[in-house]
PDB file of N, CA and C in Angstrom:
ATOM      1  N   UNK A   1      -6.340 -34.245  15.030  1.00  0.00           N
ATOM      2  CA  UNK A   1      -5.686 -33.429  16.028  1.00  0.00           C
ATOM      3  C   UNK A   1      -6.629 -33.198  17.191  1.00  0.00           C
ATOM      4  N   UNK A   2      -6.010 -32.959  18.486  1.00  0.00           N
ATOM      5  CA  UNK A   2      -6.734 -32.613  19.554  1.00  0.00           C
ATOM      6  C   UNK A   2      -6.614 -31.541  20.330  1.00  0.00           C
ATOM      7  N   UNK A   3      -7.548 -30.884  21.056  1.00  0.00           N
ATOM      8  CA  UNK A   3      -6.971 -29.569  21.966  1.00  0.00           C
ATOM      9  C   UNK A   3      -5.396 -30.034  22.855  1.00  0.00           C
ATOM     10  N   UNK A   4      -4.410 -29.350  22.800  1.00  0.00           N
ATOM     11  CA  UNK A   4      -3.352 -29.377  23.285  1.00  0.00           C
ATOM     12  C   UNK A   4      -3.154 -27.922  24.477  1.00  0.00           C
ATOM     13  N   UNK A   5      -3.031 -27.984  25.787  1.00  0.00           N
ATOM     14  CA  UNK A   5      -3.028 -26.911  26.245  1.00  0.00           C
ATOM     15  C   UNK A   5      -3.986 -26.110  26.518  1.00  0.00           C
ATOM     16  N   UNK A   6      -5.326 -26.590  26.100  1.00  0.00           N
ATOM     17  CA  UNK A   6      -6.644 -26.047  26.103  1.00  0.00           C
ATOM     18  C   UNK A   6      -6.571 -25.344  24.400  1.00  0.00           C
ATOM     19  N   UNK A   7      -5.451 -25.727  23.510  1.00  0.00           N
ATOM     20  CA  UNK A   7      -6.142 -25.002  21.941  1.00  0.00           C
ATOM     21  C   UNK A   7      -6.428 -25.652  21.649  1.00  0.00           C
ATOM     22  N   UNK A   8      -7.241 -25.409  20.406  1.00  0.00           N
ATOM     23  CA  UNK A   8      -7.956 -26.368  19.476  1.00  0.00           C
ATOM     24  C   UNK A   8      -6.595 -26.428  18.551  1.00  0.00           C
ATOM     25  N   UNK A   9      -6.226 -27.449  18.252  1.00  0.00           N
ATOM     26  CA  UNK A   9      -5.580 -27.894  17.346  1.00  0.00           C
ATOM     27  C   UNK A   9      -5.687 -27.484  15.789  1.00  0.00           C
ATOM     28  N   UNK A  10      -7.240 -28.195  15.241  1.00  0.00           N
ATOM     29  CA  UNK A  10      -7.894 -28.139  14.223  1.00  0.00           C
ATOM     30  C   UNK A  10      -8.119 -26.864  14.215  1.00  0.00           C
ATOM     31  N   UNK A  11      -8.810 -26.096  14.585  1.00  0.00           N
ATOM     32  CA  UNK A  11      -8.821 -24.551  14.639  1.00  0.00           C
ATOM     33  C   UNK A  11      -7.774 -24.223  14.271  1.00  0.00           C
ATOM     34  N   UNK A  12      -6.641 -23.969  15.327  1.00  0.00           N
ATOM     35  CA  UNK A  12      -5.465 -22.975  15.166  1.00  0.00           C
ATOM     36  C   UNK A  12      -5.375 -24.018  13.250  1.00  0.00           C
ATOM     37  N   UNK A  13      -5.010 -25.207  13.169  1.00  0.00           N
ATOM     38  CA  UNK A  13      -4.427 -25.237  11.899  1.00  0.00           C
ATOM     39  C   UNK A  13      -5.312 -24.860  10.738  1.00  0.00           C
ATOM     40  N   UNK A  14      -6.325 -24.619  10.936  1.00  0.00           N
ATOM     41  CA  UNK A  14      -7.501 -24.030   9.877  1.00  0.00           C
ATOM     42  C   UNK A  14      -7.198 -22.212   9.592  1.00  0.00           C
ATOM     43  N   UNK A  15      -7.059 -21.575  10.566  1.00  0.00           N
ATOM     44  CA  UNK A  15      -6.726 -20.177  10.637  1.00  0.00           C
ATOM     45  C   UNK A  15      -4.740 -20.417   9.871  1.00  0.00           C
ATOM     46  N   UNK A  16      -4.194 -20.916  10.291  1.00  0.00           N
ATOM     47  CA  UNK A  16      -2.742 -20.629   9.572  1.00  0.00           C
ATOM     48  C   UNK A  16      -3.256 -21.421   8.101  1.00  0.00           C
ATOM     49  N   UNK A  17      -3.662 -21.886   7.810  1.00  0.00           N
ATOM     50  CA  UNK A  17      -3.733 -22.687   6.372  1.00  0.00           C
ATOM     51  C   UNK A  17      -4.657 -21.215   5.798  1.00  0.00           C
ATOM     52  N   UNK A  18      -5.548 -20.824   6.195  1.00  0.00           N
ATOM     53  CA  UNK A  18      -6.191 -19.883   5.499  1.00  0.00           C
ATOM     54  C   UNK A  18      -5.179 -18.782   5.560  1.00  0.00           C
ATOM     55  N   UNK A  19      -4.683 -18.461   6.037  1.00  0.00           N
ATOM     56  CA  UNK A  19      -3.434 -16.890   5.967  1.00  0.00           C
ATOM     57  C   UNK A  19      -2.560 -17.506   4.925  1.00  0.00           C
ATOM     58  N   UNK A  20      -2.174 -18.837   5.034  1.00  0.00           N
ATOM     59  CA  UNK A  20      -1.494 -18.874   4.139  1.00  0.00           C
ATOM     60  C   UNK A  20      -1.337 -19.084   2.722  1.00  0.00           C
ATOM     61  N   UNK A  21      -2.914 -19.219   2.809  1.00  0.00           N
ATOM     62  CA  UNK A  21      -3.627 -18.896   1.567  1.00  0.00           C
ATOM     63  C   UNK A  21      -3.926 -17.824   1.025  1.00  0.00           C
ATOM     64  N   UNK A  22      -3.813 -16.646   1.625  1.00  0.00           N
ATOM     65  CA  UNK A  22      -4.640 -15.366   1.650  1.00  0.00           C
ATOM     66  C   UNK A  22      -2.755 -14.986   1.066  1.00  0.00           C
ATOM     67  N   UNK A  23      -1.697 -15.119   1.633  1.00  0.00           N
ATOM     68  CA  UNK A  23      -0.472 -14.689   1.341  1.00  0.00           C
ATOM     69  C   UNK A  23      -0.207 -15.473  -0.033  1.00  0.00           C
ATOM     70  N   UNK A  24      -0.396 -16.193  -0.676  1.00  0.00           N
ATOM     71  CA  UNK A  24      -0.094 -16.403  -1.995  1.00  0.00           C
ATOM     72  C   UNK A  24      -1.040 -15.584  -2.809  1.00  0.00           C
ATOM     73  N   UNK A  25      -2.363 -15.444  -2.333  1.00  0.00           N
ATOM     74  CA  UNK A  25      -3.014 -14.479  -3.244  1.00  0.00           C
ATOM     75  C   UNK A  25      -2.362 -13.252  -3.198  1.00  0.00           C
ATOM     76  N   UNK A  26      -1.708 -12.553  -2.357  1.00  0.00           N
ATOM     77  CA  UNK A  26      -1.353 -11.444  -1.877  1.00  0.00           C
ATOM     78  C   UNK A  26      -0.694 -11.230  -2.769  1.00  0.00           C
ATOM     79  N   UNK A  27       0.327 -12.297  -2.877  1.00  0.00           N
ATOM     80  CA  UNK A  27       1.785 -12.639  -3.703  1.00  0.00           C
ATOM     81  C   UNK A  27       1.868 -12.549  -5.383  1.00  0.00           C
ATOM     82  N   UNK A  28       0.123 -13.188  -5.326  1.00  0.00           N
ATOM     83  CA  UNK A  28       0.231 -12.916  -6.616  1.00  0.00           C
ATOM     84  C   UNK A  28      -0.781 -11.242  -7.519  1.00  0.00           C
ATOM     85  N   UNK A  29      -1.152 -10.807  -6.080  1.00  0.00           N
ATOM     86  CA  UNK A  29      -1.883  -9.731  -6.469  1.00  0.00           C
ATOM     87  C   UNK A  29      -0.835  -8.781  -6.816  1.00  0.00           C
ATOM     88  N   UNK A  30       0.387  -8.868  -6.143  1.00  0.00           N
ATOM     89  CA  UNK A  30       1.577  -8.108  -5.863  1.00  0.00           C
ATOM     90  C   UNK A  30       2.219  -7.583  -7.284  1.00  0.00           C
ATOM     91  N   UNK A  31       2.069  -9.122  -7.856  1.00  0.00           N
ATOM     92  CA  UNK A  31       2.965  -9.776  -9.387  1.00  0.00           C
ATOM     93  C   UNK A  31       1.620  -8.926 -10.141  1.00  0.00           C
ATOM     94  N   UNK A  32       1.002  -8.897 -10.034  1.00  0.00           N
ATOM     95  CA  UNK A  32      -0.226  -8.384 -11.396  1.00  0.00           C
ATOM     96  C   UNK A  32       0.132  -6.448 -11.431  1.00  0.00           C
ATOM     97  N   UNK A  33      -0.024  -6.402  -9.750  1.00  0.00           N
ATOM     98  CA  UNK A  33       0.407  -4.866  -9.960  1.00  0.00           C
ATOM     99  C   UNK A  33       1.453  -4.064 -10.804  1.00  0.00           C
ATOM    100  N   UNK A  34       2.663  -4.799  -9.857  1.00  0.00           N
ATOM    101  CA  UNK A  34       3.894  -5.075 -11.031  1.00  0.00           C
ATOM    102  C   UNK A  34       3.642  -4.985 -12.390  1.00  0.00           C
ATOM    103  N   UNK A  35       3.189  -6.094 -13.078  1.00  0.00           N
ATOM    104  CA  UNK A  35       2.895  -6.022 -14.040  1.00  0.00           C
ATOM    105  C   UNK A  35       2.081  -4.926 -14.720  1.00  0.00           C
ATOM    106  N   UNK A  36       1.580  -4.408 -13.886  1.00  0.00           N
ATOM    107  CA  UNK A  36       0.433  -3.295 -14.741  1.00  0.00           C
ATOM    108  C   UNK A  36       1.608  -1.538 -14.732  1.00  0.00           C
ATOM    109  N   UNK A  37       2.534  -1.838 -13.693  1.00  0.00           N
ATOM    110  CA  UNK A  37       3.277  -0.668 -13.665  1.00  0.00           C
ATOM    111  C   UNK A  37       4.365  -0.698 -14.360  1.00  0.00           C
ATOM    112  N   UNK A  38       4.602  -1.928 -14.850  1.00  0.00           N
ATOM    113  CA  UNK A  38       5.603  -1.938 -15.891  1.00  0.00           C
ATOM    114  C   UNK A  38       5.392  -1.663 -16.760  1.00  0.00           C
ATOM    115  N   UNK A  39       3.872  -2.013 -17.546  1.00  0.00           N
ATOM    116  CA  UNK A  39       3.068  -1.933 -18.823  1.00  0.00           C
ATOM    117  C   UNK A  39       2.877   0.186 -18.821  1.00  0.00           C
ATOM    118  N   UNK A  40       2.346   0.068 -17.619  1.00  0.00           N
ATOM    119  CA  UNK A  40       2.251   1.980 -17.581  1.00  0.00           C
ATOM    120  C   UNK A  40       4.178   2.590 -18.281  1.00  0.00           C
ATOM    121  N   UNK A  41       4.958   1.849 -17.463  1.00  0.00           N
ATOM    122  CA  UNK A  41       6.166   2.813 -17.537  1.00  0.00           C
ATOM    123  C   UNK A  41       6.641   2.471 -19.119  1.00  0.00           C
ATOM    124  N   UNK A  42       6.020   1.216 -19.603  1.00  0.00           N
ATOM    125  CA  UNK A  42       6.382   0.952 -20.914  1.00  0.00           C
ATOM    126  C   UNK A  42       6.053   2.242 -21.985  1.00  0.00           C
ATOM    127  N   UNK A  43       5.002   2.751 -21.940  1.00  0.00           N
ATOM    128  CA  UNK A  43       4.352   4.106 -22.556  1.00  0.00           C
ATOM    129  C   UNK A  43       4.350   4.872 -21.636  1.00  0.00           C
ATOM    130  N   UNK A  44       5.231   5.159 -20.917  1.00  0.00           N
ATOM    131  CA  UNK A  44       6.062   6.553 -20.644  1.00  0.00           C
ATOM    132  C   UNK A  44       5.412   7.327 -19.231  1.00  0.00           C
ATOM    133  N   UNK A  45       4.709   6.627 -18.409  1.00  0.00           N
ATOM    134  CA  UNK A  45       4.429   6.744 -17.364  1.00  0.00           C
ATOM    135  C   UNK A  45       5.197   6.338 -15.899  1.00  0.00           C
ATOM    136  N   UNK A  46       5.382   7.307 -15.148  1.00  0.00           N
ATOM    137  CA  UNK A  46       6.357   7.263 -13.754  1.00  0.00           C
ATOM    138  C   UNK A  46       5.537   6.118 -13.526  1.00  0.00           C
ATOM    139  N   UNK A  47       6.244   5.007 -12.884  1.00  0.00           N
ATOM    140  CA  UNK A  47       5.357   4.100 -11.847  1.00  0.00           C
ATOM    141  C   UNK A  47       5.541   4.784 -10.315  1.00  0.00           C
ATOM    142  N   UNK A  48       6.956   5.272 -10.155  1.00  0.00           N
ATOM    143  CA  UNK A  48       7.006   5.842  -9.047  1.00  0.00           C
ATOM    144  C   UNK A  48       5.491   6.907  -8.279  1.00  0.00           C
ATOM    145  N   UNK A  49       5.295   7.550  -9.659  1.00  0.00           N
ATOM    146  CA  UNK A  49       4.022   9.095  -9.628  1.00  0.00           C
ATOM    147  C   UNK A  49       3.041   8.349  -9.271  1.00  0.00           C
ATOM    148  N   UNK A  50       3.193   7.260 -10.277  1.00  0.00           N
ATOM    149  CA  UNK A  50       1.445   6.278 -10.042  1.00  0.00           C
ATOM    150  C   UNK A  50       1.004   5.844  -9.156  1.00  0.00           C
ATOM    151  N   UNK A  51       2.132   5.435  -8.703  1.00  0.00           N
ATOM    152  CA  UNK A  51       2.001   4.430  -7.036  1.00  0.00           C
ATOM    153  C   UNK A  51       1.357   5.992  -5.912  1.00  0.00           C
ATOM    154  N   UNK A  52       1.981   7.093  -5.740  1.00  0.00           N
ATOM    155  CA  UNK A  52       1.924   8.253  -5.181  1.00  0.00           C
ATOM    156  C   UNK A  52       0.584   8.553  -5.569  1.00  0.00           C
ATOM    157  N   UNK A  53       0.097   8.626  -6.613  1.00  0.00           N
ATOM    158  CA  UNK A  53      -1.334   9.122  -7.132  1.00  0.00           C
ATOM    159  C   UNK A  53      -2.306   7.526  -6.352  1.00  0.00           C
ATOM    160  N   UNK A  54      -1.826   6.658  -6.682  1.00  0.00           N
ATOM    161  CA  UNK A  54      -3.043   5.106  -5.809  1.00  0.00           C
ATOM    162  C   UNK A  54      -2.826   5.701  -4.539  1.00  0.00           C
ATOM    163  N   UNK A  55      -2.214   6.085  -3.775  1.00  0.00           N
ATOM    164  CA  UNK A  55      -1.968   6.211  -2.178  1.00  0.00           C
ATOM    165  C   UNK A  55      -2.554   7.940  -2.061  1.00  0.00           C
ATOM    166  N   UNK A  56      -2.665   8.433  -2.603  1.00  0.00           N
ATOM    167  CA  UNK A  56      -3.530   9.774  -2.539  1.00  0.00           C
ATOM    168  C   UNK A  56      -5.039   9.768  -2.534  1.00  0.00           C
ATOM    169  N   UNK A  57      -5.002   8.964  -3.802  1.00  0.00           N
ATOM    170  CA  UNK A  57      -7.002   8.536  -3.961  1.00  0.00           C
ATOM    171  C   UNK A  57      -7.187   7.556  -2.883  1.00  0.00           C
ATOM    172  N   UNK A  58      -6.833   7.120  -2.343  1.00  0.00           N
ATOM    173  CA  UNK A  58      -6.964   6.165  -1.405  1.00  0.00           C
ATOM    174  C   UNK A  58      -7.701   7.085   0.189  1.00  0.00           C
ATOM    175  N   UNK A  59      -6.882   8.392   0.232  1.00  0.00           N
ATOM    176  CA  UNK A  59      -7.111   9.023   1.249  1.00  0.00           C
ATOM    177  C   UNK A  59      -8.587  10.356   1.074  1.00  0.00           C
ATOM    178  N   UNK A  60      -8.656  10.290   2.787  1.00  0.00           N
ATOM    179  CA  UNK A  60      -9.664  11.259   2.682  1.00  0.00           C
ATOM    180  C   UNK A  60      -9.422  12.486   2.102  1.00  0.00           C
ATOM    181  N   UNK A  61     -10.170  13.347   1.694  1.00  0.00           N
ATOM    182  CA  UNK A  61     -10.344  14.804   1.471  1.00  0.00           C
ATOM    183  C   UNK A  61      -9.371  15.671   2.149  1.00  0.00           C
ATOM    184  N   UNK A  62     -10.014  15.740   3.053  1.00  0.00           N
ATOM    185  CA  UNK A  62      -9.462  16.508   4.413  1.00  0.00           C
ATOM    186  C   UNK A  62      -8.238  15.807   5.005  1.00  0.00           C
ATOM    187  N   UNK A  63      -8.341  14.297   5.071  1.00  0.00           N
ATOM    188  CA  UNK A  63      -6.441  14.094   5.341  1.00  0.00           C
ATOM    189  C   UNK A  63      -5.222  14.481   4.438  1.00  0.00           C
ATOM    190  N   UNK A  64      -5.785  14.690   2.926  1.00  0.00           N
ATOM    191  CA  UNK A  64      -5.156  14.940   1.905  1.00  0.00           C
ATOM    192  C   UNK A  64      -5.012  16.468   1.564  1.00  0.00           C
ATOM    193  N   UNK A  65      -5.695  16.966   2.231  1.00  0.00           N
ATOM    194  CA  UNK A  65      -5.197  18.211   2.596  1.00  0.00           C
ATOM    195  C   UNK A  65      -4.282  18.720   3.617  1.00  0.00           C
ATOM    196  N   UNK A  66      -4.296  17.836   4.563  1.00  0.00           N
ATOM    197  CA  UNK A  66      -3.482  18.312   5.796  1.00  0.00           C
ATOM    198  C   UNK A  66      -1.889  17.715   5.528  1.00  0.00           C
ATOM    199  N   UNK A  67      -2.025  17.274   4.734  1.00  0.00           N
ATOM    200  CA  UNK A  67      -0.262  16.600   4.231  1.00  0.00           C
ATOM    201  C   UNK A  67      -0.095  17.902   3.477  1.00  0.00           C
ATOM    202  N   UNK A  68      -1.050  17.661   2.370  1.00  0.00           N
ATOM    203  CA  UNK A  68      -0.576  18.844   1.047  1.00  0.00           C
ATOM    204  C   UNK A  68      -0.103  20.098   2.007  1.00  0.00           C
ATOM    205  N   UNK A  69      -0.663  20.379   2.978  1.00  0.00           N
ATOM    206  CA  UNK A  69      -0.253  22.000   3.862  1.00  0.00           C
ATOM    207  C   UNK A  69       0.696  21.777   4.679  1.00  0.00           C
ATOM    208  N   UNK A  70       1.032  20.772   5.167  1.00  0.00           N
ATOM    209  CA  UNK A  70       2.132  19.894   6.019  1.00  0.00           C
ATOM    210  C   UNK A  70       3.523  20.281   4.914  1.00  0.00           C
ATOM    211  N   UNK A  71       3.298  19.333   4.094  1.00  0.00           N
ATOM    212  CA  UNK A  71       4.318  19.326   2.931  1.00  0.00           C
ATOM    213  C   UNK A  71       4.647  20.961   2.472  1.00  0.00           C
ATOM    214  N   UNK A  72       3.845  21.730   2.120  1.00  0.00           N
ATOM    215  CA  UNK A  72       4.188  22.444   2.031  1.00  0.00           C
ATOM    216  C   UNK A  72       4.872  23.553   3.014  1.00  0.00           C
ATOM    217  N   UNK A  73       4.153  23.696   4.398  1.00  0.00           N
ATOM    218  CA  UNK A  73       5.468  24.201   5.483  1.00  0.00           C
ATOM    219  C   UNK A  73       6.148  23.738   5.598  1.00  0.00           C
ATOM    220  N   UNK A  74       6.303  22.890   5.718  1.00  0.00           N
ATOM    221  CA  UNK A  74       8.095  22.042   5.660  1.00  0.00           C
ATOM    222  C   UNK A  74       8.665  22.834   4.501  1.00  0.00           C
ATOM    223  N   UNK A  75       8.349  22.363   3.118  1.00  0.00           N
ATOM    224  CA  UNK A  75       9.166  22.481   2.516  1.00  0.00           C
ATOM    225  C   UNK A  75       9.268  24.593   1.996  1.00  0.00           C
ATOM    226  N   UNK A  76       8.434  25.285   2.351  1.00  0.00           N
ATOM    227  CA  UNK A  76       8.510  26.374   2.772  1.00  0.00           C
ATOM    228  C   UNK A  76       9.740  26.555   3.903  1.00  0.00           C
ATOM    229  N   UNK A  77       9.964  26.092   5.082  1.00  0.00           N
ATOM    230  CA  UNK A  77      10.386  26.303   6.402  1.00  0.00           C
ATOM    231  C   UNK A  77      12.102  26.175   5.744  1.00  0.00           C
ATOM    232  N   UNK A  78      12.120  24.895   4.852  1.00  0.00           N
ATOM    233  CA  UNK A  78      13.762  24.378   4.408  1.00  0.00           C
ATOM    234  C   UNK A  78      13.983  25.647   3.126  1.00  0.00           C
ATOM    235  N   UNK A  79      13.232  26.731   2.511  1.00  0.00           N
ATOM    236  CA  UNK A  79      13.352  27.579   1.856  1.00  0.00           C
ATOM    237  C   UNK A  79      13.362  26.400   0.222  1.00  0.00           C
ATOM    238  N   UNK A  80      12.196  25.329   0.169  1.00  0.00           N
ATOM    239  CA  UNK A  80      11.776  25.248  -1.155  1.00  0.00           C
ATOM    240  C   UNK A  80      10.945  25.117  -1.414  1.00  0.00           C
ATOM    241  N   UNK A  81      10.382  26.309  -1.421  1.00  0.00           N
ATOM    242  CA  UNK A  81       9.178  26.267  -1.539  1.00  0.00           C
ATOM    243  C   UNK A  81       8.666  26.824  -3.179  1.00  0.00           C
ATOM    244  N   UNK A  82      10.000  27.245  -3.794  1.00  0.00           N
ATOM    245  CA  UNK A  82       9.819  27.838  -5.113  1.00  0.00           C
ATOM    246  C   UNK A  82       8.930  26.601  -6.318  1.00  0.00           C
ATOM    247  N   UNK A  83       7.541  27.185  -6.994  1.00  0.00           N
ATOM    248  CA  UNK A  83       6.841  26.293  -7.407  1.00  0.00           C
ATOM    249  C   UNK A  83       6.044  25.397  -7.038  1.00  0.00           C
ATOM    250  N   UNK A  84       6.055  25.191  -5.520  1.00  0.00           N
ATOM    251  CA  UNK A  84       5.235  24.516  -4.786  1.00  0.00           C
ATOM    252  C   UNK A  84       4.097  25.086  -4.431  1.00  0.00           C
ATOM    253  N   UNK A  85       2.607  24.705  -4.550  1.00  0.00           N
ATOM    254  CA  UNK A  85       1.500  24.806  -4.306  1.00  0.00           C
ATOM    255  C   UNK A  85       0.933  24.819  -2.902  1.00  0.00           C
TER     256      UNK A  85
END
């Protein structure tokens, strides 16, 4: 292949062959997760909670506080706040 237009040809097709490599791993990182949340819900675990608990530890301290107080005026403001922390 040759520059076309001033691109590199070989380039650009080196960068899409690698993404599209990186998207089957993705694909199959996807399938393992799956799999591990099915195995959780098999012995009686929410996958829904789990997924919510990975996306919590994921976050900062302090951003994870400002939802938790977020969440809670809101749901204070709509009057349910009964049991909520």
């Amino acid at each position: 292949m040759s520059d076309v237009g001033g691109i590199s040809a070989n380039q650009l097709k080196t960068f899409i062959e690698r993404i599209e490599r990186l998207e089957e791993e993705k694909a199959a990182v996807l399938e393992h997760i799956r799999d591990v949340l099915a195995e959780a819900k098999g012995t009686g675990f929410d996958a829904k909670i789990i997924r919510k608990v990975v996306k919590i530890r994921k976050m900062e301290t302090q951003d994870r506080r400002e939802e938790e107080e977020l969440l809670s005026l809101y749901l204070s403001a709509l009057g349910m706040d009964e049991g909520v922390e």
